[in-house]
N, C-alpha and C. Protein backbone atom coordinates (compact mmCIF):
# COMPACT_ATOMS: atom_id res chain seq x y z
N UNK A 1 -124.19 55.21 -61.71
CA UNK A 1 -123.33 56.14 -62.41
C UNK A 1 -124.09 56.72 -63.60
N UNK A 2 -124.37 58.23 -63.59
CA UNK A 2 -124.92 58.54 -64.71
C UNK A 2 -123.84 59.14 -66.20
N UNK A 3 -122.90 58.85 -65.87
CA UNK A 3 -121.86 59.46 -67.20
C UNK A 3 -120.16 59.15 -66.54
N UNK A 4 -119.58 59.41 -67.93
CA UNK A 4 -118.02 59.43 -67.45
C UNK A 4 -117.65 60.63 -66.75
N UNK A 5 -116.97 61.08 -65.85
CA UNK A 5 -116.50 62.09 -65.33
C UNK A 5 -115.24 62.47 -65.47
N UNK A 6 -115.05 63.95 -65.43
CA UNK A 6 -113.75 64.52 -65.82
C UNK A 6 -112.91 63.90 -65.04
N UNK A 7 -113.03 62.81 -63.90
CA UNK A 7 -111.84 62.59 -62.95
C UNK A 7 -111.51 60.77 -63.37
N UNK A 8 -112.48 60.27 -65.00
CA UNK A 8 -112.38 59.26 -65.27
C UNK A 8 -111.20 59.17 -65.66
N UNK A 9 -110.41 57.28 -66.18
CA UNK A 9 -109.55 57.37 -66.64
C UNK A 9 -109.73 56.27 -67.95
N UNK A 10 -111.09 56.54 -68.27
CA UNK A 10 -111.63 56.16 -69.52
C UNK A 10 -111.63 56.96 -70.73
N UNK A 11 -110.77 56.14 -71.72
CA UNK A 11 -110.46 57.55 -72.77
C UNK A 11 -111.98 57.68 -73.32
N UNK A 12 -111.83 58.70 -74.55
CA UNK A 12 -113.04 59.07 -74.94
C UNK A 12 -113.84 58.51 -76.27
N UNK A 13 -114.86 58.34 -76.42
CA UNK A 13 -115.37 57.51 -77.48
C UNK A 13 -114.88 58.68 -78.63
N UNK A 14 -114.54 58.14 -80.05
CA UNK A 14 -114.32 59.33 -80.82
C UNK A 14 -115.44 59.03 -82.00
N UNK A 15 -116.47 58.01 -82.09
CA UNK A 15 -117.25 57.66 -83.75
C UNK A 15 -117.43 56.66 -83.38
N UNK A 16 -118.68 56.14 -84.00
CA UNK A 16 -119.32 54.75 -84.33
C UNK A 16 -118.41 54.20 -85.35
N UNK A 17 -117.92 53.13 -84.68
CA UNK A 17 -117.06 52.22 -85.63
C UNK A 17 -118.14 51.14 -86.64
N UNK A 18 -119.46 50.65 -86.33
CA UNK A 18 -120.04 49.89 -86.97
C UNK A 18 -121.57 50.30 -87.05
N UNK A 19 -122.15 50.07 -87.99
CA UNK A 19 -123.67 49.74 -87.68
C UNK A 19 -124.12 48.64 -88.60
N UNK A 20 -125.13 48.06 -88.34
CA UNK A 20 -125.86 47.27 -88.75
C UNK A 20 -127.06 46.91 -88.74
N UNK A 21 -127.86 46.42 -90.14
CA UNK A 21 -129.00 46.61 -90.35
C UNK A 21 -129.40 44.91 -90.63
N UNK A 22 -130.56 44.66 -90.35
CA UNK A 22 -130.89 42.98 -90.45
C UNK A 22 -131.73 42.78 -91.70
N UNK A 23 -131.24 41.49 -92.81
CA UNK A 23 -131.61 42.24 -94.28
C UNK A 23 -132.88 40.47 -94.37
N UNK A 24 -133.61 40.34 -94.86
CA UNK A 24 -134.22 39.47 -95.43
C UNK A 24 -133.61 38.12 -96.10
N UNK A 25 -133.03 38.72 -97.09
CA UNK A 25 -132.08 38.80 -98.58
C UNK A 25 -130.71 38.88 -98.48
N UNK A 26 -129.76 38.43 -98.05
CA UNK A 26 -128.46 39.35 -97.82
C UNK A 26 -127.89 39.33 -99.16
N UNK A 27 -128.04 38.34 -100.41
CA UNK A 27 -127.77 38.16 -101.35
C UNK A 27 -128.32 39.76 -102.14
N UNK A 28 -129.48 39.49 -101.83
CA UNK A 28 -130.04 40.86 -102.74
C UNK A 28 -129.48 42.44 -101.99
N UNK A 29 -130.05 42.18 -101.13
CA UNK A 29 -129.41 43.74 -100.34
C UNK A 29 -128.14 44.24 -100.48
N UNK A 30 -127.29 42.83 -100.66
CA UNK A 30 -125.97 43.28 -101.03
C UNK A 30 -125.79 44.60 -102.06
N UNK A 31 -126.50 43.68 -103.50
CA UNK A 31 -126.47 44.04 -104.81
C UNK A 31 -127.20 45.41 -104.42
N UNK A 32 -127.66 45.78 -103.97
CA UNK A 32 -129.01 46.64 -104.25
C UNK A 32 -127.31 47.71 -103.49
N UNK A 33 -127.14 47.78 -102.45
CA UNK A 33 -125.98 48.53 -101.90
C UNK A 33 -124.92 48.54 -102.59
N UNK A 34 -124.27 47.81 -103.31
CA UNK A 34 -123.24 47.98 -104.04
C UNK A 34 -123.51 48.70 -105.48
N UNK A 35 -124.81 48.19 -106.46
CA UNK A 35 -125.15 48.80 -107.47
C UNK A 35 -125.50 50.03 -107.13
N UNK A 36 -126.73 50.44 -106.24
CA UNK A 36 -127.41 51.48 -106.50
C UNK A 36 -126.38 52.94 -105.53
N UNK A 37 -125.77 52.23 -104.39
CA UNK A 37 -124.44 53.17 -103.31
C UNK A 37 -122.93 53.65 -104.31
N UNK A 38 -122.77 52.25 -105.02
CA UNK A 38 -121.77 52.37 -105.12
C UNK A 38 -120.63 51.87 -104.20
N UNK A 39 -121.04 51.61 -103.52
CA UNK A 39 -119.87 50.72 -102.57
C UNK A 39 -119.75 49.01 -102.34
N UNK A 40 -118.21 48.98 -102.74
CA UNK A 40 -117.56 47.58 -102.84
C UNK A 40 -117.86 47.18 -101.16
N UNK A 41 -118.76 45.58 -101.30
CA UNK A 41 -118.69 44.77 -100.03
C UNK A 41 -117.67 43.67 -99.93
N UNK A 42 -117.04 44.23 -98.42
CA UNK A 42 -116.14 42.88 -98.21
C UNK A 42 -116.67 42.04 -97.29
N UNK A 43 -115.59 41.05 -97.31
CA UNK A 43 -116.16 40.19 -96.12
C UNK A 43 -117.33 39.27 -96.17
N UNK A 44 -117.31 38.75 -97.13
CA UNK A 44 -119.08 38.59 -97.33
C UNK A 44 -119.38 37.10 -97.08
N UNK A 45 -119.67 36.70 -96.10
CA UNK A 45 -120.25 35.56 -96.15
C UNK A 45 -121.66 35.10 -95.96
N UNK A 46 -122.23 34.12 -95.59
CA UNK A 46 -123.42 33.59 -95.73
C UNK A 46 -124.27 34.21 -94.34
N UNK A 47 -123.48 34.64 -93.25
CA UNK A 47 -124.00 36.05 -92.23
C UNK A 47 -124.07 37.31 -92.62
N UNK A 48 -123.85 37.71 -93.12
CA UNK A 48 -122.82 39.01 -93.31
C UNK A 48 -122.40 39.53 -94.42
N UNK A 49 -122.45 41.25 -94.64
CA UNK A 49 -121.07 41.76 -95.60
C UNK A 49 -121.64 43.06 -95.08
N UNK A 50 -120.15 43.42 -95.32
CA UNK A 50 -119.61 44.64 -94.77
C UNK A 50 -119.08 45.89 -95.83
N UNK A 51 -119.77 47.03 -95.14
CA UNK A 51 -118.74 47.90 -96.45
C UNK A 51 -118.80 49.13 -95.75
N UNK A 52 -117.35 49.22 -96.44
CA UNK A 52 -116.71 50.09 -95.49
C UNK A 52 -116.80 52.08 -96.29
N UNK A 53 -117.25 53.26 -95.21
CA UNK A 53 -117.27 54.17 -95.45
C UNK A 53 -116.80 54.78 -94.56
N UNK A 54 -115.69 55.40 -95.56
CA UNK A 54 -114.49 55.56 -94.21
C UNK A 54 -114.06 55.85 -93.47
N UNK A 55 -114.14 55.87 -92.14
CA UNK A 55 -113.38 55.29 -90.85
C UNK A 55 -115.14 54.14 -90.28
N UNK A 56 -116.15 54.15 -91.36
CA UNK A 56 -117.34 53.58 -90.38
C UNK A 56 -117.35 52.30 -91.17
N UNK A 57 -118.11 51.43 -90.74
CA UNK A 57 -118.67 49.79 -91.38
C UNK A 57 -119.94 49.95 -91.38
N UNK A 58 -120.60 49.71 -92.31
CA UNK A 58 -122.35 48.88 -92.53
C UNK A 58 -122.29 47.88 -92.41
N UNK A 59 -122.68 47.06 -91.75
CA UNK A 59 -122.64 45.84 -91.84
C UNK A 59 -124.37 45.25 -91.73
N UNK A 60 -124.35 44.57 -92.99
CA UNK A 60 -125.86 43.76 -93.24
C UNK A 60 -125.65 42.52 -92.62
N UNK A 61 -126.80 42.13 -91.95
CA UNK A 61 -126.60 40.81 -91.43
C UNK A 61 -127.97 40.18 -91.75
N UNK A 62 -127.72 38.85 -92.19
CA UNK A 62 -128.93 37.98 -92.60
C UNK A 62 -129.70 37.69 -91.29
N UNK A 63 -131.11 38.30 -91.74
CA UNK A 63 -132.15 38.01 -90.28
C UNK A 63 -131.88 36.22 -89.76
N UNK A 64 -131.63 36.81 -88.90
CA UNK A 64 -131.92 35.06 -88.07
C UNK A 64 -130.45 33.96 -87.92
N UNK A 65 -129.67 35.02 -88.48
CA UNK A 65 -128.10 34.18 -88.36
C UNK A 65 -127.03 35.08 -87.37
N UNK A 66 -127.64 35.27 -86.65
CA UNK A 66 -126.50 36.30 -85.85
C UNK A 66 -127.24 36.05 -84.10
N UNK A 67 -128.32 34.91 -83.93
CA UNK A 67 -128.78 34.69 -82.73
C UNK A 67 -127.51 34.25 -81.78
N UNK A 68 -127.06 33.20 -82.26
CA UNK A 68 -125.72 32.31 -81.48
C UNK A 68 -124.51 33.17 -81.37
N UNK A 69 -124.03 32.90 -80.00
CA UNK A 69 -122.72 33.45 -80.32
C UNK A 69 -121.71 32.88 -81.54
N UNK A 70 -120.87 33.24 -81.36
CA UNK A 70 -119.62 32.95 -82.46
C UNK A 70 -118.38 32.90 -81.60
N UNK A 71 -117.51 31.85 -81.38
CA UNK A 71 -116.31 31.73 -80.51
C UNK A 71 -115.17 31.45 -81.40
N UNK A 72 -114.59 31.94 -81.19
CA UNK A 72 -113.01 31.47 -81.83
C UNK A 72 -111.83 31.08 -80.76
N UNK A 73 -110.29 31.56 -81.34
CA UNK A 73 -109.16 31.59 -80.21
C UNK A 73 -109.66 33.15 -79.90
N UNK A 74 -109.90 33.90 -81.33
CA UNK A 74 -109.90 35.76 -80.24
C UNK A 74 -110.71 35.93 -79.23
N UNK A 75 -111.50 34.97 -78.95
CA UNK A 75 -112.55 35.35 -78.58
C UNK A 75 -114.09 34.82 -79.01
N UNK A 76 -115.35 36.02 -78.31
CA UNK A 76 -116.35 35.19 -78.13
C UNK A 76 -117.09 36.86 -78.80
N UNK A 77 -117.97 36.75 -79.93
CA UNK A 77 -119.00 37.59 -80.45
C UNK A 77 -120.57 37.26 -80.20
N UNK A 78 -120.67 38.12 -79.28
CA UNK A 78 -122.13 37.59 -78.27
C UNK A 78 -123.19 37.88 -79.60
N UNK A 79 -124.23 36.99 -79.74
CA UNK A 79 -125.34 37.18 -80.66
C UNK A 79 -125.93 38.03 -80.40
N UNK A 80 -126.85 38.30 -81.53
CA UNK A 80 -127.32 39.89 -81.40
C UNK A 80 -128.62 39.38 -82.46
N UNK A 81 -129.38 40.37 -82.37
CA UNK A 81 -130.42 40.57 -83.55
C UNK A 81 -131.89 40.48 -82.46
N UNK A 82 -132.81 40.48 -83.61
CA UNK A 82 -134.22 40.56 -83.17
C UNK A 82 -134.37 39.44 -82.53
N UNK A 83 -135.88 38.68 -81.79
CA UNK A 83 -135.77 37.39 -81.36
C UNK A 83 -136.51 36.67 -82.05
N UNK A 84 -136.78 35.36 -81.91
CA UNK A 84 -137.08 34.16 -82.49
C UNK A 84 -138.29 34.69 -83.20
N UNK A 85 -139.75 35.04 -82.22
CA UNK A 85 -140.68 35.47 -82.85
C UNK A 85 -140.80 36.66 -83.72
N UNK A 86 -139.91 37.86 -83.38
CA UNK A 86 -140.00 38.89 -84.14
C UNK A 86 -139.41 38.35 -85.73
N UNK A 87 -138.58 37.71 -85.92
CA UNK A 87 -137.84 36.89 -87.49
C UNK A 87 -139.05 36.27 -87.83
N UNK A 88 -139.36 35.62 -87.07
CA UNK A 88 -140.80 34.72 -88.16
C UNK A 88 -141.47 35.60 -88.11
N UNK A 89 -142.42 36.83 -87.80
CA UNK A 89 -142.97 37.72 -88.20
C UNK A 89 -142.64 38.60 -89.06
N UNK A 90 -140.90 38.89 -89.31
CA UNK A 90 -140.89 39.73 -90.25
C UNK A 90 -140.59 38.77 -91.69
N UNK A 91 -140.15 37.68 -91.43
CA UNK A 91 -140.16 36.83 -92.75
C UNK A 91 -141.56 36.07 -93.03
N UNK A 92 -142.43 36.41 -92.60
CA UNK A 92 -143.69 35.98 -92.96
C UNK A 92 -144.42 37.14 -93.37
N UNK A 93 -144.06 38.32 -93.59
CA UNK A 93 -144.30 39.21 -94.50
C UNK A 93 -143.64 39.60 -95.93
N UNK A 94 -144.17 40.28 -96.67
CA UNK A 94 -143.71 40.60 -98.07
C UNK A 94 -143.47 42.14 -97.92
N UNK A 95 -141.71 42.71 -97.46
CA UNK A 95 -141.54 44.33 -97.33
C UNK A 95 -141.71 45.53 -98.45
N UNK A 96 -141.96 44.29 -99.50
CA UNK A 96 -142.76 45.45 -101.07
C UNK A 96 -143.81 45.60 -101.12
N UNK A 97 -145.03 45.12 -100.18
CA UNK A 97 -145.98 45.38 -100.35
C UNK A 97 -146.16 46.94 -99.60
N UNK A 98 -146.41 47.61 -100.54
CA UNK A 98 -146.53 49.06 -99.61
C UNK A 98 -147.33 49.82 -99.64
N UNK A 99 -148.71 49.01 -99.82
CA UNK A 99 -150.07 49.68 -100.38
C UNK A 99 -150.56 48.79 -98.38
N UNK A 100 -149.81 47.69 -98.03
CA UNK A 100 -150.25 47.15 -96.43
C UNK A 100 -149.52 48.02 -95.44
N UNK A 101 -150.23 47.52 -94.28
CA UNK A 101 -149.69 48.15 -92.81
C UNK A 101 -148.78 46.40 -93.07
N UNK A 102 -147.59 46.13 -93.55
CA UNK A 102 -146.34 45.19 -93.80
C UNK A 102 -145.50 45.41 -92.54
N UNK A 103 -145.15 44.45 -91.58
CA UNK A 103 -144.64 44.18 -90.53
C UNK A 103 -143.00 44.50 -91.00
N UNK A 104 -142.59 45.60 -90.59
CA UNK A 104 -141.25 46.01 -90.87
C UNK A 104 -139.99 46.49 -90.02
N UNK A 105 -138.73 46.32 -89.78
CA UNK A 105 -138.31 46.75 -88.64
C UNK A 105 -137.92 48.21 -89.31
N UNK A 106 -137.83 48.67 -90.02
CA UNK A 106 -137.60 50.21 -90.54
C UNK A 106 -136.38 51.32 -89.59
N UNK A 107 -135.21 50.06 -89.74
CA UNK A 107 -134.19 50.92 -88.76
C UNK A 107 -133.74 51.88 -90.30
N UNK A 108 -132.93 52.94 -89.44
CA UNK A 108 -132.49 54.09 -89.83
C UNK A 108 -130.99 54.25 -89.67
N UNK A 109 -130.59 54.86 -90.90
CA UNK A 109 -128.98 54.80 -90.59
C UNK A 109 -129.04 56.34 -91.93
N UNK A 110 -127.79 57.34 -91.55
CA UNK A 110 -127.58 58.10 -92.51
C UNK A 110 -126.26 58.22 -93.40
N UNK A 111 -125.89 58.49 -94.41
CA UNK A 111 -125.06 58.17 -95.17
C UNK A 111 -124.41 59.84 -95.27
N UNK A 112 -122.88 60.29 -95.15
CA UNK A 112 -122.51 61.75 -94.76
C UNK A 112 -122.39 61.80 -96.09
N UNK A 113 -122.45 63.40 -96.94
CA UNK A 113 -121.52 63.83 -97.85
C UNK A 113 -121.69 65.21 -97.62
N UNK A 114 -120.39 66.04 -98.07
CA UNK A 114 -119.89 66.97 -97.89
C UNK A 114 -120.84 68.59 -97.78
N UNK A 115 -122.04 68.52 -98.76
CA UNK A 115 -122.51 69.38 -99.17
C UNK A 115 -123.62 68.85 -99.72
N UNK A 116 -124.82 70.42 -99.75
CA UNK A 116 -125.97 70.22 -100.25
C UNK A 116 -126.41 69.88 -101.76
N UNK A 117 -125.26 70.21 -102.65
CA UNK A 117 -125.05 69.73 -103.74
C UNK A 117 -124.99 68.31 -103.68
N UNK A 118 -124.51 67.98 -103.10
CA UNK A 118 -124.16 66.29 -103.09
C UNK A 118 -125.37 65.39 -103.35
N UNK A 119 -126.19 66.10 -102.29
CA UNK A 119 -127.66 65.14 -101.95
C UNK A 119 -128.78 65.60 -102.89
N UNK A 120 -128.18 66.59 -104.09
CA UNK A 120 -129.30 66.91 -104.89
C UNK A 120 -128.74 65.99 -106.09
N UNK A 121 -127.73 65.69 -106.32
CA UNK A 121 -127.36 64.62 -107.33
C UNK A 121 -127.03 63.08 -106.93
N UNK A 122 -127.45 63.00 -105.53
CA UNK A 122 -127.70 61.36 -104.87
C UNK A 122 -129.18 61.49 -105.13
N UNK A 123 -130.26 62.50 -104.84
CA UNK A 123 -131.76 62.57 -105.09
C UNK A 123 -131.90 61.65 -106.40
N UNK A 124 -131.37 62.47 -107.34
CA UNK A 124 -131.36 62.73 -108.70
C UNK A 124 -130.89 61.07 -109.07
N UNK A 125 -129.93 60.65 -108.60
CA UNK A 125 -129.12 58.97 -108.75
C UNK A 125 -130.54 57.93 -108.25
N UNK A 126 -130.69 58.18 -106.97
CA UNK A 126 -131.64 56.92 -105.89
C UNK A 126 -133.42 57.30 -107.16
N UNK A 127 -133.06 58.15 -107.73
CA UNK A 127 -134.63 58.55 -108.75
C UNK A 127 -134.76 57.47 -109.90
N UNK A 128 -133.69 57.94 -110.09
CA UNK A 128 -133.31 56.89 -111.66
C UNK A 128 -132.62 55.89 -111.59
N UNK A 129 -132.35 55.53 -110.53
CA UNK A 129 -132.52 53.54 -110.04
C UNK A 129 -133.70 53.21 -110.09
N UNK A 130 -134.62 53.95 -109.90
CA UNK A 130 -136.09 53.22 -109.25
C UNK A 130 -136.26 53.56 -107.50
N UNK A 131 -135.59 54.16 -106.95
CA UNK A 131 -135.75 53.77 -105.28
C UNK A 131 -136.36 54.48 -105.04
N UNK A 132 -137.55 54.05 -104.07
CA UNK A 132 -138.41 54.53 -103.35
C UNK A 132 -137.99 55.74 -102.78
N UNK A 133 -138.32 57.19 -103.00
CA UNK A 133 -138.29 58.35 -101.94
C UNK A 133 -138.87 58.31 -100.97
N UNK A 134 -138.35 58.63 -99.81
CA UNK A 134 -139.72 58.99 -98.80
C UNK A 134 -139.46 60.21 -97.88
N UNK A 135 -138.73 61.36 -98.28
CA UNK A 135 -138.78 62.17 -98.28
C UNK A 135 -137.47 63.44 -98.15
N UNK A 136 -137.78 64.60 -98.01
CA UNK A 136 -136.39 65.71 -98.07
C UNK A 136 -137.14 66.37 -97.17
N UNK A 137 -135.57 66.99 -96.44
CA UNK A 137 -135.45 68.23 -95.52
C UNK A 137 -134.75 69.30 -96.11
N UNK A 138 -134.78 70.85 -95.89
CA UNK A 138 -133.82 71.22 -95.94
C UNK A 138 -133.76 72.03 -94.44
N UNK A 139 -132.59 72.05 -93.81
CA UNK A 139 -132.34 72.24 -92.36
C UNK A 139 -132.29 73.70 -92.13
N UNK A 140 -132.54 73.92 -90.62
CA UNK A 140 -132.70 75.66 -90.85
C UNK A 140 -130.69 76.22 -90.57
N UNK A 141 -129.86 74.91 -90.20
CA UNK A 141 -128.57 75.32 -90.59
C UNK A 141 -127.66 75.39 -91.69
N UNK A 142 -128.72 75.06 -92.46
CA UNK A 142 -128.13 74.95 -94.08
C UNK A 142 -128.36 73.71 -94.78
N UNK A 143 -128.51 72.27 -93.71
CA UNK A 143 -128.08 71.07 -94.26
C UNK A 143 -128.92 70.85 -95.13
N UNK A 144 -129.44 69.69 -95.82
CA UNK A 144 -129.83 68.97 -96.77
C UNK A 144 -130.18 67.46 -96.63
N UNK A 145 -131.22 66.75 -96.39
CA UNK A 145 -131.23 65.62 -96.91
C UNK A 145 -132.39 64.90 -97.36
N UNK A 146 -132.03 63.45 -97.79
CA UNK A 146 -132.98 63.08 -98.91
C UNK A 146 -132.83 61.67 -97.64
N UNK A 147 -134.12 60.91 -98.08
CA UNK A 147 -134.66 59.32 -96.92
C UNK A 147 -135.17 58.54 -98.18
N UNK A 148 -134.75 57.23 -98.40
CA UNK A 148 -135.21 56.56 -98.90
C UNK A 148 -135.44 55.27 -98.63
N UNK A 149 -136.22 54.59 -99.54
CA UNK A 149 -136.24 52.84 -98.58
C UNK A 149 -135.22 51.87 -98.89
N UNK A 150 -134.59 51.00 -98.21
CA UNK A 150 -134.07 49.69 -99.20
C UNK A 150 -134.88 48.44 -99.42
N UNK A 151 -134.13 47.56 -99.82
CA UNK A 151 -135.11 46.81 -100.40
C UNK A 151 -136.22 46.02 -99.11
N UNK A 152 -135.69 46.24 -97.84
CA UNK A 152 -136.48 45.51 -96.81
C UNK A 152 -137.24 46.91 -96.06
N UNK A 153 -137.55 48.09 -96.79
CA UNK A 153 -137.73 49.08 -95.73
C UNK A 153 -137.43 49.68 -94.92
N UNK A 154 -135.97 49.65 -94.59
CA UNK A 154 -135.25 50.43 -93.85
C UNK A 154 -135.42 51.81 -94.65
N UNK A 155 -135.18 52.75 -93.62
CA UNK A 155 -135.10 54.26 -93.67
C UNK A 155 -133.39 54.26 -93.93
N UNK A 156 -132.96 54.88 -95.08
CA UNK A 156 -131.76 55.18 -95.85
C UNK A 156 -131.64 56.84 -95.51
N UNK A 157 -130.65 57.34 -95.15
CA UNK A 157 -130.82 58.88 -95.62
C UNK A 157 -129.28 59.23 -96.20
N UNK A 158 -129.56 60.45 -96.77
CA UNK A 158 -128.21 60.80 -97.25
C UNK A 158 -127.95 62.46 -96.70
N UNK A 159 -127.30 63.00 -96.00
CA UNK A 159 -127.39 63.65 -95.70
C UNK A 159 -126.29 64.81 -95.47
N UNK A 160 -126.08 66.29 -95.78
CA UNK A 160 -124.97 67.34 -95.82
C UNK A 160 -124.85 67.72 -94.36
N UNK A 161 -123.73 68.25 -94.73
CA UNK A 161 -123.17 69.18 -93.74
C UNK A 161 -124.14 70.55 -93.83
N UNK A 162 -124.53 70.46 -92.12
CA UNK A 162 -125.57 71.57 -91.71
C UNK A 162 -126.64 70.84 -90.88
N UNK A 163 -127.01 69.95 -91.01
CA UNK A 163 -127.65 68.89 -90.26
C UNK A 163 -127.42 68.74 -88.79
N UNK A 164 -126.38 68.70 -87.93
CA UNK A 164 -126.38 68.67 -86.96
C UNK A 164 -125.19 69.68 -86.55
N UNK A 165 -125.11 70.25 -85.67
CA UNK A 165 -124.46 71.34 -85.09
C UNK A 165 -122.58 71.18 -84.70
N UNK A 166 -122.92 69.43 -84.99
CA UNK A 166 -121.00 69.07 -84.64
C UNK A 166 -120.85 68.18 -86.52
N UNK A 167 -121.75 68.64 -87.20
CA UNK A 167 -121.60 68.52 -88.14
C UNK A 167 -121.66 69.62 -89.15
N UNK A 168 -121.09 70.72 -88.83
CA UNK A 168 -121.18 72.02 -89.24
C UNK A 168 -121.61 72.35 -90.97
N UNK A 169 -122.27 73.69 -91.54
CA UNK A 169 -122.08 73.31 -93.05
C UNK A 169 -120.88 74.54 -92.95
N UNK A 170 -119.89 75.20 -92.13
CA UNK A 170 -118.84 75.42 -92.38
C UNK A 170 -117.67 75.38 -92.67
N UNK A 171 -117.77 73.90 -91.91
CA UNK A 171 -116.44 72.79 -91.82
C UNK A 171 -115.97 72.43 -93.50
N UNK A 172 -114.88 72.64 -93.66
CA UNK A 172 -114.34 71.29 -94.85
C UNK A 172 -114.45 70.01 -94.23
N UNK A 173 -114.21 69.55 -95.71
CA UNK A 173 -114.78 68.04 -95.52
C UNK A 173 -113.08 67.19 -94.76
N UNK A 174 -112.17 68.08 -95.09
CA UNK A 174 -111.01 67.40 -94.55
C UNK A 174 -110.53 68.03 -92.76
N UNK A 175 -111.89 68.98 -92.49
CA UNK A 175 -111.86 69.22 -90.67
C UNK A 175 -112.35 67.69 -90.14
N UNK A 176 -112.88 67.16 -90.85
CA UNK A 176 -114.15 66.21 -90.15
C UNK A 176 -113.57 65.02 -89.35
N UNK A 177 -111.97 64.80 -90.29
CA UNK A 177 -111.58 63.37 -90.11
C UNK A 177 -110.27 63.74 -88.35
């Protein structure tokens, strides 16, 4: 089967309900996301914390605690993450060293706001924290955005409306939801 078909009776995906990034630190990464984002984490335990942007979840998960499943009465949360050897390779590196070729998983996730204004005064914010830039677009549909690192090297972006074509820079921000 290469896709759903109009004669399916599978409703339709409408948004990524979650993503998640695998942190070193979950203690620190937290802080570093809540101080430098601005966003309150819930949920937070010694796997995990979550924060919510709204209708989506980030969810950080501490490298190397999310191998095993997890069973309850609801149910069963199949493990997930990198494998055994890839964790001891990336925790046997130092992700601040950035003068090395530093063994990094450098996933990517983008952060929405409304307008190109937005991402010139998030530039201007992620500057005067200290956070690493690593670089700006401006799109040939209008959009805007800025990439930065977190504290383990992940690719951060922040990014306007104009960027992608079902992300219009025509739309209000209250078409979107």
């Amino acid at each position: 089967m290469t896709g759903v078909d109009a004669e399916s009776e599978v409703p339709p995906l409408s948004h990524i309900l979650e993503t998640c990034i695998y942190v070193r630190d979950l203690q620190h990464s937290t802080k570093f996301y809540q101080k430098t984002l601005g966003i309150a984490p819930f949920g937070k335990s010694p796997r995990s914390s979550g924060f919510a942007l709204g209708t989506t979840t980030l969810l950080l998960f501490q490298l190397g605690a999310t191998a095993n499943d997890i069973e309850d009465q609801g149910g069963r949360i199949p493990g997930h993450g990198p494998s055994p050897s890839v964790i001891s390779t990336l925790l046997s590196t130092n992700p601040q060293d950035v003068e090395s070729e530093t063994v990094r998983a450098k996933q990517h996730f983008c952060f929405a706001v409304p307008n190109v204004n937005d991402v010139v005064k998030w530039d201007e914010h992620l500057q005067n924290q200290g956070v690493r830039i690593l670089g700006r677009t401006d799109w040939e549909r209008g959009g805007k955005n800025v990439y930065f690192e977190d504290p383990d090297g992940h690719v951060g972006e922040i990014g306007s409306r104009g960027i992608w074509a079902h992300y219009d820079i025509e739309k209000r921000e209250h078409d979107a939801s």
